[in-house]
C-alpha atoms as a PDB file:
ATOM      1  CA  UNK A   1       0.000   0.000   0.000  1.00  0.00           C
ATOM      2  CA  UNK A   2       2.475   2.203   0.041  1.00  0.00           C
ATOM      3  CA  UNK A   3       3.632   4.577  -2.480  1.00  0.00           C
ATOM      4  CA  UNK A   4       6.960   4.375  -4.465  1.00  0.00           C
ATOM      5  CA  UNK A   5       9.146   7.760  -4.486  1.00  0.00           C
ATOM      6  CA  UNK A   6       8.968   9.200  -7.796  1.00  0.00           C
ATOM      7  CA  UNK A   7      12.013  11.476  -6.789  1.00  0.00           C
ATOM      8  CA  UNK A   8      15.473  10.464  -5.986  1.00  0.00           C
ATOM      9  CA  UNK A   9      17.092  10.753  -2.941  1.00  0.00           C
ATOM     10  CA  UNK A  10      19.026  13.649  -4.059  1.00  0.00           C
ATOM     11  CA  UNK A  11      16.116  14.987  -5.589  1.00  0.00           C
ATOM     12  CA  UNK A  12      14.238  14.614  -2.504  1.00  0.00           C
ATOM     13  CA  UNK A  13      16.436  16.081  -0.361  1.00  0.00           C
ATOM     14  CA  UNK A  14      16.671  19.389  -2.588  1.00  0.00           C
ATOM     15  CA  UNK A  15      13.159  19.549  -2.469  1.00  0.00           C
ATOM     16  CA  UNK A  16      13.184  19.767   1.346  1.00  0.00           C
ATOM     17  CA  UNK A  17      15.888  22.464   1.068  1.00  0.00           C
ATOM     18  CA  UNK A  18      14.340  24.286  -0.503  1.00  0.00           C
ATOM     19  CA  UNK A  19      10.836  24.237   1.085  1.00  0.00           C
ATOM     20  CA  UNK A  20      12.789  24.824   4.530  1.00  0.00           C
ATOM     21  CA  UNK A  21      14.481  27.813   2.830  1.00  0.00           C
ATOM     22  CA  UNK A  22      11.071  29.611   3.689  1.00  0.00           C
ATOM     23  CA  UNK A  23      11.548  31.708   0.249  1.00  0.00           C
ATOM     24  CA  UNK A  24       8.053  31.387  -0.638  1.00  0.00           C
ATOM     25  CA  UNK A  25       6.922  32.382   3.139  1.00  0.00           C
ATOM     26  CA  UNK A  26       5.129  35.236   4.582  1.00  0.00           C
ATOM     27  CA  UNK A  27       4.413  36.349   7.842  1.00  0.00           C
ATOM     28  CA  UNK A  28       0.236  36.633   8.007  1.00  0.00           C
ATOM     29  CA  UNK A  29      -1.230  38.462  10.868  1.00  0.00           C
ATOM     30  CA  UNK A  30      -3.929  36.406  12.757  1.00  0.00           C
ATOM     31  CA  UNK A  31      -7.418  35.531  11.096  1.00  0.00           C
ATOM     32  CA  UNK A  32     -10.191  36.779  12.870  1.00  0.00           C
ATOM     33  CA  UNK A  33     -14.010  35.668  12.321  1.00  0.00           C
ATOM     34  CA  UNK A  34     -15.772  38.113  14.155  1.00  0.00           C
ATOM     35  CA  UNK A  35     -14.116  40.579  12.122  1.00  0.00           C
ATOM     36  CA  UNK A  36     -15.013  38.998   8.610  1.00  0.00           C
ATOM     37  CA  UNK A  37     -18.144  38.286  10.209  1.00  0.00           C
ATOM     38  CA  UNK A  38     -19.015  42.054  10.759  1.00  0.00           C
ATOM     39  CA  UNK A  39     -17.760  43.079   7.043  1.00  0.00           C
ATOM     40  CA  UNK A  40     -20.334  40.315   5.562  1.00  0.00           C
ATOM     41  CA  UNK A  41     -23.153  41.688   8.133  1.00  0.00           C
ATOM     42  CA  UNK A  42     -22.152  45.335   7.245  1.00  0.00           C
ATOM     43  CA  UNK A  43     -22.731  44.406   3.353  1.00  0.00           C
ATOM     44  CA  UNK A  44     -25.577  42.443   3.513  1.00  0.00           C
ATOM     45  CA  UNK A  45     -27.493  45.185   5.402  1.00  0.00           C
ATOM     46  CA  UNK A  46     -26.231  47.940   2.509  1.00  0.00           C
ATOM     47  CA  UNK A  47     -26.995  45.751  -0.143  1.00  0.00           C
ATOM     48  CA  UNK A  48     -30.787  45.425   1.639  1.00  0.00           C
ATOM     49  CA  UNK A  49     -31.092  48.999   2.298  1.00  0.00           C
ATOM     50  CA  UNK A  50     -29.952  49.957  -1.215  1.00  0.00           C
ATOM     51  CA  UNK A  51     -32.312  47.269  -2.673  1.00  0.00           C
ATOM     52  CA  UNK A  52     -35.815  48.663  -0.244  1.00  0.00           C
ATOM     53  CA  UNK A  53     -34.525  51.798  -1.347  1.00  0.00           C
ATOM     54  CA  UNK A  54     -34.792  50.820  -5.148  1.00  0.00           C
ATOM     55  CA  UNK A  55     -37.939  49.451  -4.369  1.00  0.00           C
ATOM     56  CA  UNK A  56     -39.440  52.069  -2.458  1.00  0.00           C
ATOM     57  CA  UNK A  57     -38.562  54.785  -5.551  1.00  0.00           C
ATOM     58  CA  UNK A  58     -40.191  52.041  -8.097  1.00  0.00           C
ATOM     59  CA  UNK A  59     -43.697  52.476  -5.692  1.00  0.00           C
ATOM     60  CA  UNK A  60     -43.346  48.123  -5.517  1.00  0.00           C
ATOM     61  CA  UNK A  61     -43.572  48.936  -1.740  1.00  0.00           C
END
């Protein structure tokens, strides 16, 4: 069951060089869900008002 290496040792072991380099890396600040949670609130409630508002000025309401 298990899997054959397709890459060579050597070829392995530059592979892990090089994804331990960190070149590629960036420092991310934290994620935080209450925060994206009050963006999505904050644009749902605009798009509604804007869309009562389009209905209200087309007399559907």
């Amino acid at each position: 069951m298990f899997e054959e290496n397709k890459l060579t040792k050597e070829d392995q072991e530059r592979v892990d060089q090089y994804l331990d380099s960190g070149f590629n890396s960036i420092e991310r600040k934290p994620f935080k869900p209450l925060r994206l949670l009050a963006v999505i609130w904050v644009v749902v409630a605009l798009l509604g008002f804007v869309s009562w508002y389009i209905g209200k000025q087309a007399g559907y309401l």
